[in-house]
Protein backbone atom coordinates (compact mmCIF):
# COMPACT_ATOMS: atom_id res chain seq x y z
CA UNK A 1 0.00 0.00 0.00
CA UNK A 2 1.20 3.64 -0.51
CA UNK A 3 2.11 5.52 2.55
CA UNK A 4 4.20 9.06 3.35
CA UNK A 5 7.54 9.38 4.30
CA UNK A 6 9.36 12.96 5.93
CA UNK A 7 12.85 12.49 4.36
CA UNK A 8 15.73 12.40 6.04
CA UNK A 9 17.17 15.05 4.93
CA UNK A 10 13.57 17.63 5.64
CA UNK A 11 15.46 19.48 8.16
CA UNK A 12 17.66 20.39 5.64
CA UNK A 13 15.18 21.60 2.97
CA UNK A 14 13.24 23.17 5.75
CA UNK A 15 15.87 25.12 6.76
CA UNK A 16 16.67 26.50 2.97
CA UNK A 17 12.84 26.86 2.59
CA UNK A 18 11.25 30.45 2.31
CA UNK A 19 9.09 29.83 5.40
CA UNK A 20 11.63 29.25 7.25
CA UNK A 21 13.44 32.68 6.39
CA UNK A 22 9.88 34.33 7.08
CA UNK A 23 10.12 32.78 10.42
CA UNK A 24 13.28 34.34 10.88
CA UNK A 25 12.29 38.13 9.31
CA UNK A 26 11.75 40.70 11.98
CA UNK A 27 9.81 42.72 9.24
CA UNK A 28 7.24 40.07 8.81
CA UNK A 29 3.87 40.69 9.93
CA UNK A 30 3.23 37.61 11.49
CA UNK A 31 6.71 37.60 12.98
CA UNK A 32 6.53 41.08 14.40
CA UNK A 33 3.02 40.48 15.71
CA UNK A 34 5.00 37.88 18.15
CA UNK A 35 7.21 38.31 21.44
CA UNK A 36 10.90 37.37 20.65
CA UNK A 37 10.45 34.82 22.98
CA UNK A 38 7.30 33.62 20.96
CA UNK A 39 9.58 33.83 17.71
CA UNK A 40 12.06 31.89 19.29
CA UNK A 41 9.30 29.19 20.95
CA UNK A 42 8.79 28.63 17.30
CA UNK A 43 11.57 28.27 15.55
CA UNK A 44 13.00 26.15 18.23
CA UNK A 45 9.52 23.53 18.21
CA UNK A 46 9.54 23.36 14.62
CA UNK A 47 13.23 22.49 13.82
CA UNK A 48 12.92 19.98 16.59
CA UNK A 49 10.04 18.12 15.56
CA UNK A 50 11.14 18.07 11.87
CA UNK A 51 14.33 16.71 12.87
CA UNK A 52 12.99 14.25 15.07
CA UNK A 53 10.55 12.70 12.84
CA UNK A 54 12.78 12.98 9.96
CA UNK A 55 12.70 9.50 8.19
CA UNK A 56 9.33 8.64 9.91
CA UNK A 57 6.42 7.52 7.69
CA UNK A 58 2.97 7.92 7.92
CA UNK A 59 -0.29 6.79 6.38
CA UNK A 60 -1.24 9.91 4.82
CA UNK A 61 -0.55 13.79 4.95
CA UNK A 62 -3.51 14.01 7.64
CA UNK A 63 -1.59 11.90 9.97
CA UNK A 64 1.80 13.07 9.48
CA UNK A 65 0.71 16.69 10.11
CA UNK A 66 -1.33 15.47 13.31
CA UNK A 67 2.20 14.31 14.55
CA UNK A 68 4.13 16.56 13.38
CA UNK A 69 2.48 19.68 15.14
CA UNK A 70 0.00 18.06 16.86
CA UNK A 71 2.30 18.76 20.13
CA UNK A 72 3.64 22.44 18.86
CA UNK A 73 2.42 25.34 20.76
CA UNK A 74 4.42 27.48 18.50
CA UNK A 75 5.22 29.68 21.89
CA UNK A 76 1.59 29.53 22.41
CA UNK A 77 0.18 31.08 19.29
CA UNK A 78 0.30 28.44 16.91
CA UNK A 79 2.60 27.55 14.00
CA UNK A 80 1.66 29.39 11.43
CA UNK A 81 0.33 27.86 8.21
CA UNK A 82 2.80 28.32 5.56
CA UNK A 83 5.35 26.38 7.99
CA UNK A 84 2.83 23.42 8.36
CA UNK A 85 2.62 23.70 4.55
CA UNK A 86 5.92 24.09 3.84
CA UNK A 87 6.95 21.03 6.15
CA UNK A 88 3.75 18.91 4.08
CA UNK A 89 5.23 19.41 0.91
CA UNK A 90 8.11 17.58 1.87
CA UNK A 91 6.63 14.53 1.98
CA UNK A 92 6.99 11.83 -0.62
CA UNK A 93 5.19 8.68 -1.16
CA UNK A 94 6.61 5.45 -0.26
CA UNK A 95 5.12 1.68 -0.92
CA UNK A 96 4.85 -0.17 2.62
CA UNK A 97 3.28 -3.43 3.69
CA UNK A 98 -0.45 -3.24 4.56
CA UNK A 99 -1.32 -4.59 8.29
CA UNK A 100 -2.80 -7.99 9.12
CA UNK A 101 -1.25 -11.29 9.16
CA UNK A 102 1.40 -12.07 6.49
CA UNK A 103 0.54 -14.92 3.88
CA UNK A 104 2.29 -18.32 4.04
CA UNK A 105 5.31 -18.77 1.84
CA UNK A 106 4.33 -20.77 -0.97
CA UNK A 107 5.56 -24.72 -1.19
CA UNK A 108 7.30 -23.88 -4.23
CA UNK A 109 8.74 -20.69 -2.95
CA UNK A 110 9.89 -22.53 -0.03
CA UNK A 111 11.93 -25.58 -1.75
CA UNK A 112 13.93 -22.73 -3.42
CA UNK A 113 14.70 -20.56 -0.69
CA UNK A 114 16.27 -23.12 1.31
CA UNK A 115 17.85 -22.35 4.60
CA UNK A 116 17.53 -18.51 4.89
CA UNK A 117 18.83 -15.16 7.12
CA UNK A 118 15.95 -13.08 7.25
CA UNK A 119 15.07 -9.72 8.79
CA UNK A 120 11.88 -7.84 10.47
CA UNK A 121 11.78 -4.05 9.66
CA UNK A 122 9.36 -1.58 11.28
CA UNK A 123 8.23 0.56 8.19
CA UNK A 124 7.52 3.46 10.47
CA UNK A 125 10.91 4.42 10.27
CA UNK A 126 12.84 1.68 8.24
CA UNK A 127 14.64 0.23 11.26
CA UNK A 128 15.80 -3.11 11.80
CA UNK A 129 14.52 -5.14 14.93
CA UNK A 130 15.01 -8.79 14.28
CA UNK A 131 17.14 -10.86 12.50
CA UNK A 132 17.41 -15.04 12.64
CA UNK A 133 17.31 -17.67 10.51
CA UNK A 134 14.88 -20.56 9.16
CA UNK A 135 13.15 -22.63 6.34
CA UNK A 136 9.85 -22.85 5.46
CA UNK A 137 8.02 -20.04 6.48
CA UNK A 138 9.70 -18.65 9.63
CA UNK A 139 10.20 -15.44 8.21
CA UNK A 140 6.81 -15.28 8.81
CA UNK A 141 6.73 -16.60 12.29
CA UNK A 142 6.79 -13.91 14.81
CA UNK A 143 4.09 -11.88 12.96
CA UNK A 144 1.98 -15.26 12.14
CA UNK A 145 2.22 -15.76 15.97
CA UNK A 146 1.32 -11.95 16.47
CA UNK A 147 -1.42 -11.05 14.88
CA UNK A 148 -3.24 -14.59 13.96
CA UNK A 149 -1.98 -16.67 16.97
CA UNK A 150 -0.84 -19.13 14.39
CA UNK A 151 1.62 -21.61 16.56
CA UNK A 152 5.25 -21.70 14.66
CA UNK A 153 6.55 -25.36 12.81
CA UNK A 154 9.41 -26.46 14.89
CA UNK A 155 10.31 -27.92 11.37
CA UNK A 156 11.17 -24.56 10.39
CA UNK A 157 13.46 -23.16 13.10
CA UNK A 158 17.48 -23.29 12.11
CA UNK A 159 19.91 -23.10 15.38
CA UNK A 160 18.45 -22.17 18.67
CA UNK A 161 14.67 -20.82 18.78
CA UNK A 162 14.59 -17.43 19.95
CA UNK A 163 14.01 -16.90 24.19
CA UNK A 164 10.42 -16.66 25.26
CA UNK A 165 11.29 -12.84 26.51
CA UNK A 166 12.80 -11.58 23.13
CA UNK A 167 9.79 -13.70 21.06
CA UNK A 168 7.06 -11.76 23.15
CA UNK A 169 8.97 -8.30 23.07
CA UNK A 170 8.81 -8.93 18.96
CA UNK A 171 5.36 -10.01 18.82
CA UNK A 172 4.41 -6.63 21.10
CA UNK A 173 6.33 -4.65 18.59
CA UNK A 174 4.47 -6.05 15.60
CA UNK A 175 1.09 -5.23 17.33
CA UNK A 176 2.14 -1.72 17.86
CA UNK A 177 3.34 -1.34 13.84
CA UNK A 178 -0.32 -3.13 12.78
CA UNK A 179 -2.21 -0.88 15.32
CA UNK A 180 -0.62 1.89 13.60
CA UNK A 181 -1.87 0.66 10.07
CA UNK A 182 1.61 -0.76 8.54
CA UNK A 183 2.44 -4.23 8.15
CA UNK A 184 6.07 -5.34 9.07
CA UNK A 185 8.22 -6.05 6.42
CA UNK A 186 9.64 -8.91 5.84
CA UNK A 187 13.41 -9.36 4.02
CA UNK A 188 15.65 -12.42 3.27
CA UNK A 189 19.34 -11.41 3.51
CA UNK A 190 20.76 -14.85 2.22
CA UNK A 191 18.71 -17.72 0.87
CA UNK A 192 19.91 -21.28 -0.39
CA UNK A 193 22.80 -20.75 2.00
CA UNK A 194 22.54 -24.78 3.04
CA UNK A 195 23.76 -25.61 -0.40
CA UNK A 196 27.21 -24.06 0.03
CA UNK A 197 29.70 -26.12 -0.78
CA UNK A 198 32.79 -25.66 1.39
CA UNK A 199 32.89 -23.84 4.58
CA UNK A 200 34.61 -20.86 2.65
CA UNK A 201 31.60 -20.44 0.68
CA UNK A 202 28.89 -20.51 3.64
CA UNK A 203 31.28 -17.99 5.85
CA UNK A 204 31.43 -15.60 3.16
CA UNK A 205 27.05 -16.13 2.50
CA UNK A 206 26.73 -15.27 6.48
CA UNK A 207 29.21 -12.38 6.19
CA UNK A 208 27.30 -10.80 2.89
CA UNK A 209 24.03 -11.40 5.26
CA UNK A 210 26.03 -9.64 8.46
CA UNK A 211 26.88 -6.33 5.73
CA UNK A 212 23.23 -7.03 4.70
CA UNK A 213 22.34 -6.42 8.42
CA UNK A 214 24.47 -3.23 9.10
CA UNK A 215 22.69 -1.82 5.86
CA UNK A 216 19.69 -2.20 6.59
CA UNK A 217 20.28 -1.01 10.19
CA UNK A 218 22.02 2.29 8.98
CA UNK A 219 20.20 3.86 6.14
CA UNK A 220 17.12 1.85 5.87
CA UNK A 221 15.11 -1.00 3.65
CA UNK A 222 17.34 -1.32 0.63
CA UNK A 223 15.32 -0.35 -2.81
CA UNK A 224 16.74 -1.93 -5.09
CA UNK A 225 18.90 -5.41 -4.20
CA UNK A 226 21.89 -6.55 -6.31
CA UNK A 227 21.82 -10.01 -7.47
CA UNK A 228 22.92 -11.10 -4.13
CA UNK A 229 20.58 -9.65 -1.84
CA UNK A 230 18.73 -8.55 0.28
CA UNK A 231 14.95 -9.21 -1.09
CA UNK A 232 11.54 -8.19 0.09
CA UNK A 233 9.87 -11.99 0.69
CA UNK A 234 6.94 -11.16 -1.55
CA UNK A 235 9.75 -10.48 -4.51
CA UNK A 236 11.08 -13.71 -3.89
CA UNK A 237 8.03 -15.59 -3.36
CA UNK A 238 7.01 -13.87 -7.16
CA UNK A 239 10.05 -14.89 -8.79
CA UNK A 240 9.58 -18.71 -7.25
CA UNK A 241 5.58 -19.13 -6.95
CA UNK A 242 3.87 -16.19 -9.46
CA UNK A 243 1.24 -17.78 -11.48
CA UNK A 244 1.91 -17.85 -15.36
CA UNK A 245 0.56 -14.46 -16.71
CA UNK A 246 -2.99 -15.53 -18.69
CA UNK A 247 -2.68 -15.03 -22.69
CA UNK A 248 -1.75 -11.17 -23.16
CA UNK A 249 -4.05 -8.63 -25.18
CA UNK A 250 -3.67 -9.10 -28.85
CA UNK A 251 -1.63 -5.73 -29.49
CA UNK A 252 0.34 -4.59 -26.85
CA UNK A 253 3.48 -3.72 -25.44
CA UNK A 254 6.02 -5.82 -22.49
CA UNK A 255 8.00 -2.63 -21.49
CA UNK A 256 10.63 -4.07 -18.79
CA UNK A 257 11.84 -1.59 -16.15
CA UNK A 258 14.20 -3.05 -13.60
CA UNK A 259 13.76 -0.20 -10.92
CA UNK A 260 9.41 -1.10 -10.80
CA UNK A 261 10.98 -3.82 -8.78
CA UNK A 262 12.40 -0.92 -5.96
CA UNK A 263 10.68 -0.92 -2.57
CA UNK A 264 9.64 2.55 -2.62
CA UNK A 265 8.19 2.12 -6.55
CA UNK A 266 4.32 3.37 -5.44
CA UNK A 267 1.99 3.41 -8.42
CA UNK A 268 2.68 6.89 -9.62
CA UNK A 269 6.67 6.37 -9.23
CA UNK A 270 6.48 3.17 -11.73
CA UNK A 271 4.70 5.49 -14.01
CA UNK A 272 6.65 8.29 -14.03
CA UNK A 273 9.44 5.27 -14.68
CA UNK A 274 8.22 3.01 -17.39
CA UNK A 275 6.67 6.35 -19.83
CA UNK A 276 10.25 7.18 -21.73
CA UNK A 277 12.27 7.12 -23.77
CA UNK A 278 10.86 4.21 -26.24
CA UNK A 279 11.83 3.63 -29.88
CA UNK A 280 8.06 3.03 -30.06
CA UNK A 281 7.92 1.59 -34.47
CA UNK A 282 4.21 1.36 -35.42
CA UNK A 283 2.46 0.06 -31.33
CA UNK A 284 2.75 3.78 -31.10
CA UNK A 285 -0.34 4.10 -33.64
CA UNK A 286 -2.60 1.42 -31.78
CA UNK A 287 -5.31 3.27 -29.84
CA UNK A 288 -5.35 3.04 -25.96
CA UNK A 289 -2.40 0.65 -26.23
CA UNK A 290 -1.87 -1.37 -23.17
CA UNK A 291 1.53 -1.00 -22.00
CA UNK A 292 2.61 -3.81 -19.16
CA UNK A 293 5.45 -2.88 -16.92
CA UNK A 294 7.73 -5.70 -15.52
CA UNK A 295 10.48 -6.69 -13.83
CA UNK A 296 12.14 -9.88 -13.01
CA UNK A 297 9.58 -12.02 -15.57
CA UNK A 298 6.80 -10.20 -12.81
CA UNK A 299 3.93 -7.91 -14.42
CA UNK A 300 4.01 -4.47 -12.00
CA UNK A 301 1.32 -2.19 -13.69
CA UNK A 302 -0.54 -1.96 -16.49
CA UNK A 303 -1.26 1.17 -18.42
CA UNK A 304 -3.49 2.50 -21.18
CA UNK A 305 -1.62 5.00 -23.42
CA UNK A 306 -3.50 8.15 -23.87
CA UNK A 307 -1.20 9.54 -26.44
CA UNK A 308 2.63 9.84 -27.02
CA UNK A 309 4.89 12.79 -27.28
CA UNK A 310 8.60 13.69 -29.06
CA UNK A 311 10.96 12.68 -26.03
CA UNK A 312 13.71 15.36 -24.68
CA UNK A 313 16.51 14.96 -23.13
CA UNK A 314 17.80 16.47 -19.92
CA UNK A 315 19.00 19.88 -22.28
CA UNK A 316 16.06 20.07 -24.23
CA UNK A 317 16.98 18.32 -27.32
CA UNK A 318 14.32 16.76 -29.52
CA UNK A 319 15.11 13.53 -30.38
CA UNK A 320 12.55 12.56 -32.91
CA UNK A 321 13.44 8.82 -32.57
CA UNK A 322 12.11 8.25 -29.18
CA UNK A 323 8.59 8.68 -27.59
CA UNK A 324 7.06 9.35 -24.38
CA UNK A 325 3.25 8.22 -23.52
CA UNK A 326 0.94 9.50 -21.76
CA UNK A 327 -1.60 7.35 -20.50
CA UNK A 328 -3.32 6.09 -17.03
CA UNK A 329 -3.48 2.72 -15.35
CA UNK A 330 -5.90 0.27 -16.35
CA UNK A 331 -8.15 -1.15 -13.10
CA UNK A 332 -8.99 -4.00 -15.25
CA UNK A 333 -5.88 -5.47 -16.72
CA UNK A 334 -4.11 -4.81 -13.51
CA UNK A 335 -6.45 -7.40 -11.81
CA UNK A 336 -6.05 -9.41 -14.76
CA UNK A 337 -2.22 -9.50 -14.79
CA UNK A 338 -0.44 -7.91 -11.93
CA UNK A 339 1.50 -10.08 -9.64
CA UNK A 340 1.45 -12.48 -12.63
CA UNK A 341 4.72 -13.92 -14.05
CA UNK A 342 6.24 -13.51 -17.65
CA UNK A 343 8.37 -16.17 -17.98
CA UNK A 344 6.62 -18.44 -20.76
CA UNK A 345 6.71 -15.12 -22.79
CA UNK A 346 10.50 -14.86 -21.85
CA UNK A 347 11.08 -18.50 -23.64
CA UNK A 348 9.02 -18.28 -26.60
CA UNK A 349 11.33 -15.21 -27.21
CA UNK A 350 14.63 -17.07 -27.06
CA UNK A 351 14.82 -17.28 -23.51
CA UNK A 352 15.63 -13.76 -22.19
CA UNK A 353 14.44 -10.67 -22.82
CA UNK A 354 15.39 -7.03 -25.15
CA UNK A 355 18.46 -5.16 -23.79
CA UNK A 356 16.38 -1.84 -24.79
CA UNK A 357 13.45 -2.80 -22.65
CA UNK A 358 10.82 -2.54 -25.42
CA UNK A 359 9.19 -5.69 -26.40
CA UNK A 360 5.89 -5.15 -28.74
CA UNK A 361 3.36 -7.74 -28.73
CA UNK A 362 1.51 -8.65 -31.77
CA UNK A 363 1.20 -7.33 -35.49
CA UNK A 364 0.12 -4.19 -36.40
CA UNK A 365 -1.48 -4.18 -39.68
């Protein structure tokens, strides 16, 4: 689901914005209507609370400004509203989990991930608060056990099982992110890490999954993983368990844009992703052409194209052999093929897939 996210670096944009130099000018009117030690109430409560919640997410702009100044007396007068929007129109939009119990790994999901490091992140503010290992579907175990009392398989637990202390203060934690409308997510460091086949080769998996860890930890979920991790466990269980995409729309275009696959790619970023720059041949004369958007064999969007455009470059230039659409998603065909996986299309294509990203669909007459 989409949610809102203060940046980390919103103190710093606040502090270059022109409400905060208003704050700051004696000449204002609203400033000079104020006490100096009103003024200085102000400025102090709002720098603090933006650089306290800096990083925090929140499930819309309602609820971030209700935290944000909900507690600011602004020296007893009130923050004044071009601060409050200033501060608002920081926020961007970020894809999180939505609350309530996780779904099972899929059986064929789980024969390929093997033995597995895997990590709990509270999506409130990205941080890391668990980290074991398992099979099966303990990745899923603590919040299974949370929020659906669902008893853990003692099949699935790798090395010691986790103190009945720690497992409770987890499960509490988990509660508090649901209550607050997020849903924990989920991420596998190292997978198929039984199948090493020296001891060399399983150290060096755990020590990827241990700088894995301290990433995570430090700046937050990773958006896009290299080829060795770390994954979201719904990517993973798409690559392994996705159901085979149903027979496409007679004319249409496969358009495949590896950062869909980010963590923060929310609706509107994997449109603003996937619309340029295409070497678009005759598709770009089909009316409302549906345009599917995918990553890793896995279908992310679908969009309807409204009408296409001359592409520019950064400087301006026209270049009159690439096009930009237009267009809007399509309710319809994203129920129809979303979440759905590519790969038969991949091999009656040769295997693999365009190194420009454009793959048409059918003949245009």
């Amino acid at each position: 689901m989409d949610a809102v996210e203060l940046p980390r670096t919103a103190l710093d944009a606040f502090l270059s914005s022109s409400a905060f130099a208003e704050m700051l000018d004696p000449g204002d009117e609203r400033t000079a209507s104020r006490s100096a030690a009103a003024r200085r109430a102000e400025v102090a409560e709002v720098v603090r609370a933006v650089d306290r919640l800096a990083g925090r997410r929140f499930i819309d702009r309602e609820r971030a400004g209700e935290v944000v100044f909900g507690g600011i007396t602004g020296g007893g007068l009130g923050v004044r509203p071009s601060v409050v929007d200033e501060v608002l129109a920081l926020l961007r939009p970020v894809a999180v989990p939505a609350p309530g119990p996780p779904k099972p790994v899929p059986y064929e999901a789980q024969s390929a991930l093997g033995v597995y490091v895997y990590a709990l992140v509270d999506p409130r503010d990205a941080s890391l608060f668990h980290v074991g290992a398992g099979r099966g579907d303990r990745v899923h175990r603590h919040s299974a056990a949370a929020l659906a009392g669902v008893v853990p398989d003692p099949v699935d637990i790798v090395g010691d099982d986790d103190p009945v202390a720690i497992a409770d203060a987890i499960e509490e934690r988990i509660r508090d992110i649901d209550a607050d409308g997020f849903g924990v997510e989920h991420w596998i460091l190292r997978y198929d890490i039984g199948s090493a086949n020296s001891a060399e080769l399983h150290a060096n998996s755990l020590r990827r999954a241990g700088l894995d860890v301290a990433d995570l930890a430090g700046s937050g979920s990773s958006d896009a993983p290299d080829a060795h991790g770390p994954w979201r466990i719904e990517e993973l269980v798409g690559r392994y368990a996705a159901p085979v995409s149903p027979p496409l729309p007679e004319l249409c275009v496969l358009v495949k844009v590896d950062a869909s696959a980010r963590g923060d790619a929310t609706a509107d970023v994997i449109y603003e992703l996937s619309r340029s720059a295409w070497r678009a041949g005759p598709h770009r004369t089909v009316p409302d052409l549906p345009v599917l958007v995918f990553a890793d064999d896995l279908v992310r969007a679908v969009h309807r194209v409204d009408y296409w455009e001359s592409y520019r470059d950064a400087e301006g230039n026209l270049d009159p052999k690439r096009w930009v659409y237009t267009g809007t998603p399509d309710p319809d065909l994203e129920a129809r093929y979303v979440g759905t996986s590519l790969r038969e299309v991949r091999r009656e294509r040769g295997g693999k897939w365009n190194p420009s990203g454009w793959h048409p669909y059918g003949h245009v007459s």
